[in-house]
Protein backbone atom coordinates (compact mmCIF):
# COMPACT_ATOMS: atom_id res chain seq x y z
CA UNK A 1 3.46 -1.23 21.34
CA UNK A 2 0.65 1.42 20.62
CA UNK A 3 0.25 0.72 16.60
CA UNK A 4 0.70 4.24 14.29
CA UNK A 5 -1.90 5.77 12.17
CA UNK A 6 -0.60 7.15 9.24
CA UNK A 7 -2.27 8.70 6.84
CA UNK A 8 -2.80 8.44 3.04
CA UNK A 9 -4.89 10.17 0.17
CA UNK A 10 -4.34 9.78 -3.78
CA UNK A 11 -7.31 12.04 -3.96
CA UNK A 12 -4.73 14.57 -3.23
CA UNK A 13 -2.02 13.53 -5.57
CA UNK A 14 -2.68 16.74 -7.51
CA UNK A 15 -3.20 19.03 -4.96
CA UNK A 16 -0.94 21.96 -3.17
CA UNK A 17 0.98 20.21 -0.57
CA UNK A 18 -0.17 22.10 2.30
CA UNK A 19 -2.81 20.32 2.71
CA UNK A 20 -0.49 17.50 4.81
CA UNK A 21 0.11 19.55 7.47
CA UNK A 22 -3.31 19.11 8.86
CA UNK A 23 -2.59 15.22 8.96
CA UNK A 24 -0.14 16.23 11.90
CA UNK A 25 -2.60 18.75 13.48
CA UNK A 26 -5.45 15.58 13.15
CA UNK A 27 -3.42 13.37 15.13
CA UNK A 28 -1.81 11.19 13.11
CA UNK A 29 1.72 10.27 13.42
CA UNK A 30 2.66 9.86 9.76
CA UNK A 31 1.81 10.36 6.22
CA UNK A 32 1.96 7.61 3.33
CA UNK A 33 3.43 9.15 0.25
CA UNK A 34 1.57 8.24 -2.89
CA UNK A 35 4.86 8.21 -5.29
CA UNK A 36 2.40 9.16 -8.51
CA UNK A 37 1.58 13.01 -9.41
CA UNK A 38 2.89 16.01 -8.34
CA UNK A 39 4.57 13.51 -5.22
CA UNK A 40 6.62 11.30 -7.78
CA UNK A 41 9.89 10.98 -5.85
CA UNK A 42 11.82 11.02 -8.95
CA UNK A 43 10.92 14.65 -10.16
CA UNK A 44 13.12 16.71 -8.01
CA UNK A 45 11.00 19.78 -7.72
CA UNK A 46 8.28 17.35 -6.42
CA UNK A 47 10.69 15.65 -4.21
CA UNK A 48 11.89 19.05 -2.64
CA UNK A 49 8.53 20.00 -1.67
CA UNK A 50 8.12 16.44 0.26
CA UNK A 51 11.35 16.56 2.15
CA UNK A 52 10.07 20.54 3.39
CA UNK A 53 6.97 18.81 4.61
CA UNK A 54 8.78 15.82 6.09
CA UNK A 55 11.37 18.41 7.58
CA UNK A 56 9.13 20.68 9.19
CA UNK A 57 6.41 18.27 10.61
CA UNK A 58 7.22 15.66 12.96
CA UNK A 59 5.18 12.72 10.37
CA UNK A 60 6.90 9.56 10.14
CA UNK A 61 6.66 8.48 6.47
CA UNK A 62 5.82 5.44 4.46
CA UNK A 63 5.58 5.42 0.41
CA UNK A 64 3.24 3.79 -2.12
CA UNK A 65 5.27 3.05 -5.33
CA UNK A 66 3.24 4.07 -8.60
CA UNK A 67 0.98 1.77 -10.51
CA UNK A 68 -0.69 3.66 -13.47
CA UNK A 69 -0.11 1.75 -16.87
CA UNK A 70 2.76 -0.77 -14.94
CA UNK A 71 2.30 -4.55 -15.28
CA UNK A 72 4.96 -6.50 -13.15
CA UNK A 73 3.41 -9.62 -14.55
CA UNK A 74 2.78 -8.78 -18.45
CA UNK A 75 4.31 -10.63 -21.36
CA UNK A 76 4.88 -7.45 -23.30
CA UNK A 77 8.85 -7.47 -22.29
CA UNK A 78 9.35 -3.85 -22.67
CA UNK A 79 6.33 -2.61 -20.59
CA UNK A 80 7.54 -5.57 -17.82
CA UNK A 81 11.26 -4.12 -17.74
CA UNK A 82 9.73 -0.62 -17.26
CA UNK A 83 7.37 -1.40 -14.67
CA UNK A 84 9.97 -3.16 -12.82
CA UNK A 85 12.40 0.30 -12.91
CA UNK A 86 9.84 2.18 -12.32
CA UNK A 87 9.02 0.94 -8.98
CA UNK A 88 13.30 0.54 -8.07
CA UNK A 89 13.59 4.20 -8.72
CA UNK A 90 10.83 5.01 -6.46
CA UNK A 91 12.73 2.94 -3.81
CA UNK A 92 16.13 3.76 -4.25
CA UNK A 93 14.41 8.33 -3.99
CA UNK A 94 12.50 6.52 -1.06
CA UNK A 95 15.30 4.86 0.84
CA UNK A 96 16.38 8.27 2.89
CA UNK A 97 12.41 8.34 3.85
CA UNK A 98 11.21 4.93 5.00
CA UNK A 99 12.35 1.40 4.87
CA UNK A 100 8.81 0.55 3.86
CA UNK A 101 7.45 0.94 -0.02
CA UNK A 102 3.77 -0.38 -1.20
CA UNK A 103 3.76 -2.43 -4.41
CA UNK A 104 1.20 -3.63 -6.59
CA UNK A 105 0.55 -7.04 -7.69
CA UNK A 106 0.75 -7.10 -11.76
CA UNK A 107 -2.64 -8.10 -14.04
CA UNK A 108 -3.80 -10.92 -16.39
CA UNK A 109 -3.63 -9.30 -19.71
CA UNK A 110 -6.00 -10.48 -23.21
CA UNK A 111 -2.84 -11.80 -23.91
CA UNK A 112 -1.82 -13.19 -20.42
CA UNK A 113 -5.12 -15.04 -20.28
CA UNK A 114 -3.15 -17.48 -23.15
CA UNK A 115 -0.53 -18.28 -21.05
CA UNK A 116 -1.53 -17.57 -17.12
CA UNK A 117 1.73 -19.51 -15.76
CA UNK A 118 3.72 -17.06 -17.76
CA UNK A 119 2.35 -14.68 -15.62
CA UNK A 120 2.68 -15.81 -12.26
CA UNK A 121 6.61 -16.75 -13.14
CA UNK A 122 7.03 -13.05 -14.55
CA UNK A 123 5.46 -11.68 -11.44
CA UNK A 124 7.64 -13.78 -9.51
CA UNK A 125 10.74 -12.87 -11.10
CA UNK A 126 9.86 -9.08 -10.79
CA UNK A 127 9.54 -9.51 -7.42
CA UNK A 128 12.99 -11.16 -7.15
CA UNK A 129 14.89 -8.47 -8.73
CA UNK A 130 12.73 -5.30 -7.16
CA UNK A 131 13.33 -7.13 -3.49
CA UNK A 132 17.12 -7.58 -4.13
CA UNK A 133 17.38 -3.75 -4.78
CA UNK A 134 14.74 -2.86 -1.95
CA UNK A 135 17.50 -4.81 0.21
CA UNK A 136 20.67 -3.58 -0.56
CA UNK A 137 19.08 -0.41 0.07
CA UNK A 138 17.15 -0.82 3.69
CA UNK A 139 14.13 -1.06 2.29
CA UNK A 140 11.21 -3.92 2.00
CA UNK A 141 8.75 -3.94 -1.01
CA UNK A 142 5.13 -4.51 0.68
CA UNK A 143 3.21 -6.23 -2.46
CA UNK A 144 -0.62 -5.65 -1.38
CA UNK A 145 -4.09 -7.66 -2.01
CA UNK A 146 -5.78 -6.62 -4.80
CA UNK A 147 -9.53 -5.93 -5.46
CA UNK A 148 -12.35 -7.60 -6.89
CA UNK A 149 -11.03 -7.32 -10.40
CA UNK A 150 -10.58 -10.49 -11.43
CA UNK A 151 -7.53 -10.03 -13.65
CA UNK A 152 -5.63 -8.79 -10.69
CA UNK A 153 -3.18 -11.06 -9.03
CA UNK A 154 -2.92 -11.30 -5.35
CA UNK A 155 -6.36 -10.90 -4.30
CA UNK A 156 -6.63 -13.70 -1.75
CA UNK A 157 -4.02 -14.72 1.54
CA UNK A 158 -2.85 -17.71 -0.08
CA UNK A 159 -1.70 -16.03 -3.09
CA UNK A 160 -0.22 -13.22 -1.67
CA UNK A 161 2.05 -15.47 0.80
CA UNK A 162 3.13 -17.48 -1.62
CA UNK A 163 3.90 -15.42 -4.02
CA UNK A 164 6.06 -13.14 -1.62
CA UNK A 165 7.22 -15.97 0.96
CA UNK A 166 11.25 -16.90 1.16
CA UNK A 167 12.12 -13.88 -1.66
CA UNK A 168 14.79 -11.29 -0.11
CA UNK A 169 13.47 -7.32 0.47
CA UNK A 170 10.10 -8.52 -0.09
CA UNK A 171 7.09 -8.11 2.21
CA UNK A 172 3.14 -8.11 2.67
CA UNK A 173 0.97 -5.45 2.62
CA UNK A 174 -2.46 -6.28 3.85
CA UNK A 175 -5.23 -3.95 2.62
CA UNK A 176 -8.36 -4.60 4.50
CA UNK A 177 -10.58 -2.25 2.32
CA UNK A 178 -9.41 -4.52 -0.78
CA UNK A 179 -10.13 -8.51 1.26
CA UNK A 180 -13.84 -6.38 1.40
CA UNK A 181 -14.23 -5.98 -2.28
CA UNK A 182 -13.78 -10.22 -2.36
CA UNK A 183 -15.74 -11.13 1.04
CA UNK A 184 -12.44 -12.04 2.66
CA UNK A 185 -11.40 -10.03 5.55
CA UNK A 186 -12.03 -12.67 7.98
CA UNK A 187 -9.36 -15.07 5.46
CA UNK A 188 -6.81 -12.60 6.17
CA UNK A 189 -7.00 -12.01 9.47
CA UNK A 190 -5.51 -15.26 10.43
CA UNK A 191 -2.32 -14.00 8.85
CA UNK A 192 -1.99 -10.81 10.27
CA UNK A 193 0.53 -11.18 12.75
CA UNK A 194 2.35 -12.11 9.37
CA UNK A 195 1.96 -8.75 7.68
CA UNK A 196 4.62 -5.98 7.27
CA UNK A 197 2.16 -3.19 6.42
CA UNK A 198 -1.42 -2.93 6.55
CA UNK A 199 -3.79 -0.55 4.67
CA UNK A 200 -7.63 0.47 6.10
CA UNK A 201 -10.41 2.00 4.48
CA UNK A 202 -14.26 1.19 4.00
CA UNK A 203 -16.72 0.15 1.61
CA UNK A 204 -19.87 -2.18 1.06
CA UNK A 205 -18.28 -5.13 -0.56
CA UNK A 206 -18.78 -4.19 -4.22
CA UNK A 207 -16.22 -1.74 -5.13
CA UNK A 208 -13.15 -0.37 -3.48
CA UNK A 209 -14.62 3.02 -2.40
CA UNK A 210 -12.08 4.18 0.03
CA UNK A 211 -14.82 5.36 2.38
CA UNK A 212 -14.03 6.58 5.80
CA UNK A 213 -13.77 3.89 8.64
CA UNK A 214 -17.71 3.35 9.61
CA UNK A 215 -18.73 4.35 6.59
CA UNK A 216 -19.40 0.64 4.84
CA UNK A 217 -19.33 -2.75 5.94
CA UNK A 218 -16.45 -3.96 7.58
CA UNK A 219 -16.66 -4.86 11.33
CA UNK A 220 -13.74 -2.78 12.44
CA UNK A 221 -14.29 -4.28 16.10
CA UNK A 222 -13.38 -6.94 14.64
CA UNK A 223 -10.53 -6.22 12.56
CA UNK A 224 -9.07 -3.61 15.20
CA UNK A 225 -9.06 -5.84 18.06
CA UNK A 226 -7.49 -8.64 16.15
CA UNK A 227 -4.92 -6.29 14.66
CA UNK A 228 -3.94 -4.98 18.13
CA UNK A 229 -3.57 -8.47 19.75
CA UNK A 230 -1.28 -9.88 16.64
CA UNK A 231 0.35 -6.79 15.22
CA UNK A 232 2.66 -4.12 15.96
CA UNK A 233 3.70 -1.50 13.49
CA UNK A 234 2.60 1.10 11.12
CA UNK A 235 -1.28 1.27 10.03
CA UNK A 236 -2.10 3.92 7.27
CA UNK A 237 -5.76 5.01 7.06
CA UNK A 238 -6.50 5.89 3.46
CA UNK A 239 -9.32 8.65 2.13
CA UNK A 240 -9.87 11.32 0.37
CA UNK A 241 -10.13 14.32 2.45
CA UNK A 242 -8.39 15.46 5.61
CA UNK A 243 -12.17 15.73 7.00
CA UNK A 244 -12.88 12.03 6.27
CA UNK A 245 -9.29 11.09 8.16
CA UNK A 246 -10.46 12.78 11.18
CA UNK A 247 -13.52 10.62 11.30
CA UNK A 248 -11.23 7.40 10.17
CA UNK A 249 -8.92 8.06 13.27
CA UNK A 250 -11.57 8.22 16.03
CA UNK A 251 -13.04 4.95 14.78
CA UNK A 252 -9.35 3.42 14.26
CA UNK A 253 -8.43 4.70 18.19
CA UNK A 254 -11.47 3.46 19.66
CA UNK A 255 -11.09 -0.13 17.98
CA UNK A 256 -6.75 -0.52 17.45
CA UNK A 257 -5.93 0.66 20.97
């Protein structure tokens, strides 16, 4: 199976729509809906706008779930229940769109730091109840590998499988731009036959710069040819322009074919 580009950009969260339709006329065969801005699928203005796009292009779609100011795995018990409905709502306005939906990993609060099994249980638990709804509704929640940051959960393989393995309407997202930021692409790519959802994008090691593919460090030889051998599915290229997705896709169809 020839593996999709899609295409993503939360540079463009704020930005007039029309700027999707040249993700069609690039060449790619889908478009990853950051749920956040003027693209939250909860506001129905915003939400009319999408399905106009969706209905007059022939993109496949995909959805990243919004992450500003949520915590799956805080002990503040208000902020936790919110961040949890949140990222439902997103899937239940996302369920007529894709059966796939992005999710964060939650963060090690000051507070957290006091109590870090807490944490991992609450993220846990989150996970539990956002999968069961993802399920009933046709959908699984992709939690992704985080960056460098060390308060972030889910940075490395090991803690992203276990924290998502055996729970219902839950998947992996594997973000090779974020293994960068921690040195570990080559740890993940053992695994990737085991991924639901991967996310590509470059940088030089430090920071997660969302670079165009060629642009920083990673070997995408490397990464591409492993990919292609082990997995078969949807692969969204993210930047920040339509200009740099153009350049992402010819490095991403000389290297995933």
């Amino acid at each position: 199976m020839t593996l999709q580009p899609y295409f993503s950009s939360s540079a463009k969260v704020w930005d007039d729509i029309s700027w999707v339709y040249k993700i069609e006329e690039s060449g790619y065969a889908g478009w990853e809906i950051v749920g956040d801005g003027n693209y939250r699928l909860d506001n129905p203005d915003c939400f009319r706008k999408i399905q106009e796009v969706i209905t007059t292009t022939k993109l496949g779609v995909t959805v990243h779930a919004p992450y500003g100011d949520l915590n799956l795995a805080t002990l503040n018990d208000p902020i936790w229940r919110e961040s949890i409905r949140q990222i439902c709502t997103c899937i239940e306005h996302a369920a007529p769109l894709t059966d796939r939906v992005t999710i964060h990993s939650g963060y090690i609060s000051p507070i957290g730091k006091m109590m870090p099994e807490k944490v991992w249980e609450l993220q846990k638990e989150a996970l539990r109840q956002i999968g069961k709804y993802a399920a009933d509704r046709g959908v699984l929640a992709c939690l992704e590998n985080m960056i460098s940051a060390k308060e972030f959960l889910c940075r490395f393989p090991e803690e992203l499988i276990g924290m998502t393995e055996g729970i219902e309407g839950v998947g992996m997202t594997f973000d090779f731009g974020h293994a960068n930021t921690i040195g570990k692409v080559e740890e993940f790519l053992p695994f990737v036959g085991r991924a639901d959802h991967i996310h590509i994008h470059d940088n030089h090691g430090m920071s997660d710069e969302h670079l165009p593919l060629g642009d920083g460090t990673i070997n995408w030889e490397r990464v591409g040819r492993t990919t292609a051998d082990q997995y078969t599915g949807r692969i969204v290229i993210e930047g920040r322009s339509v200009e740099e997705a153009r350049k992402s896709l010819a490095v991403f169809r000389r290297w995933f074919a």
